[in-house]
Protein backbone atom coordinates (compact mmCIF):
# COMPACT_ATOMS: atom_id res chain seq x y z
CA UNK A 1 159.03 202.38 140.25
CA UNK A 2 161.83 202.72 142.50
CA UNK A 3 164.89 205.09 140.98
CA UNK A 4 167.96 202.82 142.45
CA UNK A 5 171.87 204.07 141.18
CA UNK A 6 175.20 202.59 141.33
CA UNK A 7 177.99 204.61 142.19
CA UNK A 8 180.97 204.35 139.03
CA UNK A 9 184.62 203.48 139.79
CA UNK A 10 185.72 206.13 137.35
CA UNK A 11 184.20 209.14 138.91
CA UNK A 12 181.47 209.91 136.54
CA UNK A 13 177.82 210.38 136.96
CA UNK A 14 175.47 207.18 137.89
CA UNK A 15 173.02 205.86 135.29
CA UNK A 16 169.51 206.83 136.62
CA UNK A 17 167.53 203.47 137.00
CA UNK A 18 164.06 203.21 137.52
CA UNK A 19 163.30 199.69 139.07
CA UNK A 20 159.99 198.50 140.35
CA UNK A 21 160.56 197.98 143.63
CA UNK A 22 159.36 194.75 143.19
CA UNK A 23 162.22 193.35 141.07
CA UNK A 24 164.25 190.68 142.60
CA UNK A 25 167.69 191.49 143.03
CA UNK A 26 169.01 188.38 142.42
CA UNK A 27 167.23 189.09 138.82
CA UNK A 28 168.46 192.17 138.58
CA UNK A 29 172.14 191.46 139.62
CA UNK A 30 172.20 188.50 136.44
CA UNK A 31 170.52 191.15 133.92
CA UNK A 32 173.41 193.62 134.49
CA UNK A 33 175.81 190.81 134.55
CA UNK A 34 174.91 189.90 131.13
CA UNK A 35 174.70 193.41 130.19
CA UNK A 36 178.14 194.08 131.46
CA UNK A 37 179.59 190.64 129.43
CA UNK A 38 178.03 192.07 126.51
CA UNK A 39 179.91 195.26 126.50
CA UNK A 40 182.68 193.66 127.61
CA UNK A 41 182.76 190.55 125.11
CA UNK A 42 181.70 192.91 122.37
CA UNK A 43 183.73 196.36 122.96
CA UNK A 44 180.34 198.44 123.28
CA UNK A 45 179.19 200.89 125.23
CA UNK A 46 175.67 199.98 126.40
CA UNK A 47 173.96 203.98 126.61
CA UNK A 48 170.72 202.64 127.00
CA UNK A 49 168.85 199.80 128.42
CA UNK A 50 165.10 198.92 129.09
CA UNK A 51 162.83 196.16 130.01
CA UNK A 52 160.63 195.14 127.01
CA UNK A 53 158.06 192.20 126.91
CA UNK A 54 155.05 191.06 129.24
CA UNK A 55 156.87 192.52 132.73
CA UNK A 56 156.99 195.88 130.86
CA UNK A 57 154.19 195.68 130.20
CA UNK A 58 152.62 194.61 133.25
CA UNK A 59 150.76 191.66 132.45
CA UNK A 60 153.65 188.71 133.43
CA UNK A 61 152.84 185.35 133.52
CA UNK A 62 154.33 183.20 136.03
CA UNK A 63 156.49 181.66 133.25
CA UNK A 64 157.09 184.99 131.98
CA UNK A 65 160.99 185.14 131.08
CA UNK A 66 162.93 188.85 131.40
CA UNK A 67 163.34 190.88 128.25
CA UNK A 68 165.61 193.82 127.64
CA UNK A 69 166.22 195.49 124.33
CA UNK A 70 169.40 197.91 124.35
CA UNK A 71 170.81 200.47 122.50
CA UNK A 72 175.00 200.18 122.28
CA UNK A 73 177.75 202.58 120.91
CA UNK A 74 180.82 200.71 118.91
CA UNK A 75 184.23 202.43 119.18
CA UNK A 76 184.68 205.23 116.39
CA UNK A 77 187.00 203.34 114.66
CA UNK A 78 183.74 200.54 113.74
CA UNK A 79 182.24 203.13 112.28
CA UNK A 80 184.86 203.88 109.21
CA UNK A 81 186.06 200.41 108.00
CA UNK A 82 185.63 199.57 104.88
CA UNK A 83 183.47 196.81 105.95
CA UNK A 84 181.91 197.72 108.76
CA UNK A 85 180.51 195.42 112.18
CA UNK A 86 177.06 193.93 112.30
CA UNK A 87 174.72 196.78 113.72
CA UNK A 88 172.62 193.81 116.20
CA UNK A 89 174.25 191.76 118.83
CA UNK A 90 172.93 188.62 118.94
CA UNK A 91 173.45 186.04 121.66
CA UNK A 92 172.17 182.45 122.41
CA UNK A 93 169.45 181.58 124.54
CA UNK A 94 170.26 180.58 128.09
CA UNK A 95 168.10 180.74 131.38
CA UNK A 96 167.96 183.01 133.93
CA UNK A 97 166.28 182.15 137.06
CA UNK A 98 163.60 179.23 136.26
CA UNK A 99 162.35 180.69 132.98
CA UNK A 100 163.70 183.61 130.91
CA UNK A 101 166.07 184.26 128.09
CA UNK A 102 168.31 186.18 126.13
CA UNK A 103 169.28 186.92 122.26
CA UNK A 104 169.26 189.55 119.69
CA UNK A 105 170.65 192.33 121.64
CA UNK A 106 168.09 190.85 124.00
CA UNK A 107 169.59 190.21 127.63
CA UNK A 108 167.02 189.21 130.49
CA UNK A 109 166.52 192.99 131.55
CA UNK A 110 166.77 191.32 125.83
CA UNK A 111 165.73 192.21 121.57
């Protein structure tokens, strides 16, 4: 695998990645899209993020879709309502590239 970094707008330190250097980037560019919407949409913090399923694996099939389970951080604030959020974020299944999918906290790069 390939360690790969983005620099962040706010000054802080990079994520460290580790990306096969195989990966398209295309791919890759769509799985932190989604990743991004999801914080965004759902007021998270994604701290964590990692491929799951056959690619992780190592043993993908050509049909094999992209699977990413993540770990996300809710404002305080979730924490201490009375009735508190939903601890899984689940979202529909749509495409990415010819065949993959998301749900479940699951994002191509997903449960």
């Amino acid at each position: 695998p390939v360690a790969r970094s983005s620099l962040k707008t706010d000054g802080s330190m990079p994520p460290t990645r580790h990306i096969p250097a195989a990966m398209d980037p295309a791919i890759l560019a769509l799985i932190d899209g989604r990743l991004e919407a999801i914080a965004r949409d759902h007021a998270v913090r994604i701290a964590f993020a990692v491929e799951s399923g056959s690619r992780a694996w190592g043993f993908p099939s050509p049909d094999s879709d992209y699977d990413c389970r993540f770990v996300f951080i809710r404002p305080v604030a979730d924490y201490l309502k009375l009735f508190p959020k939903r601890d899984v974020i689940e979202t529909p299944l749509t495409p990415v590239a010819a065949a993959s999918s998301i749900g479940n906290g699951e994002t191509p790069c997903s449960r």
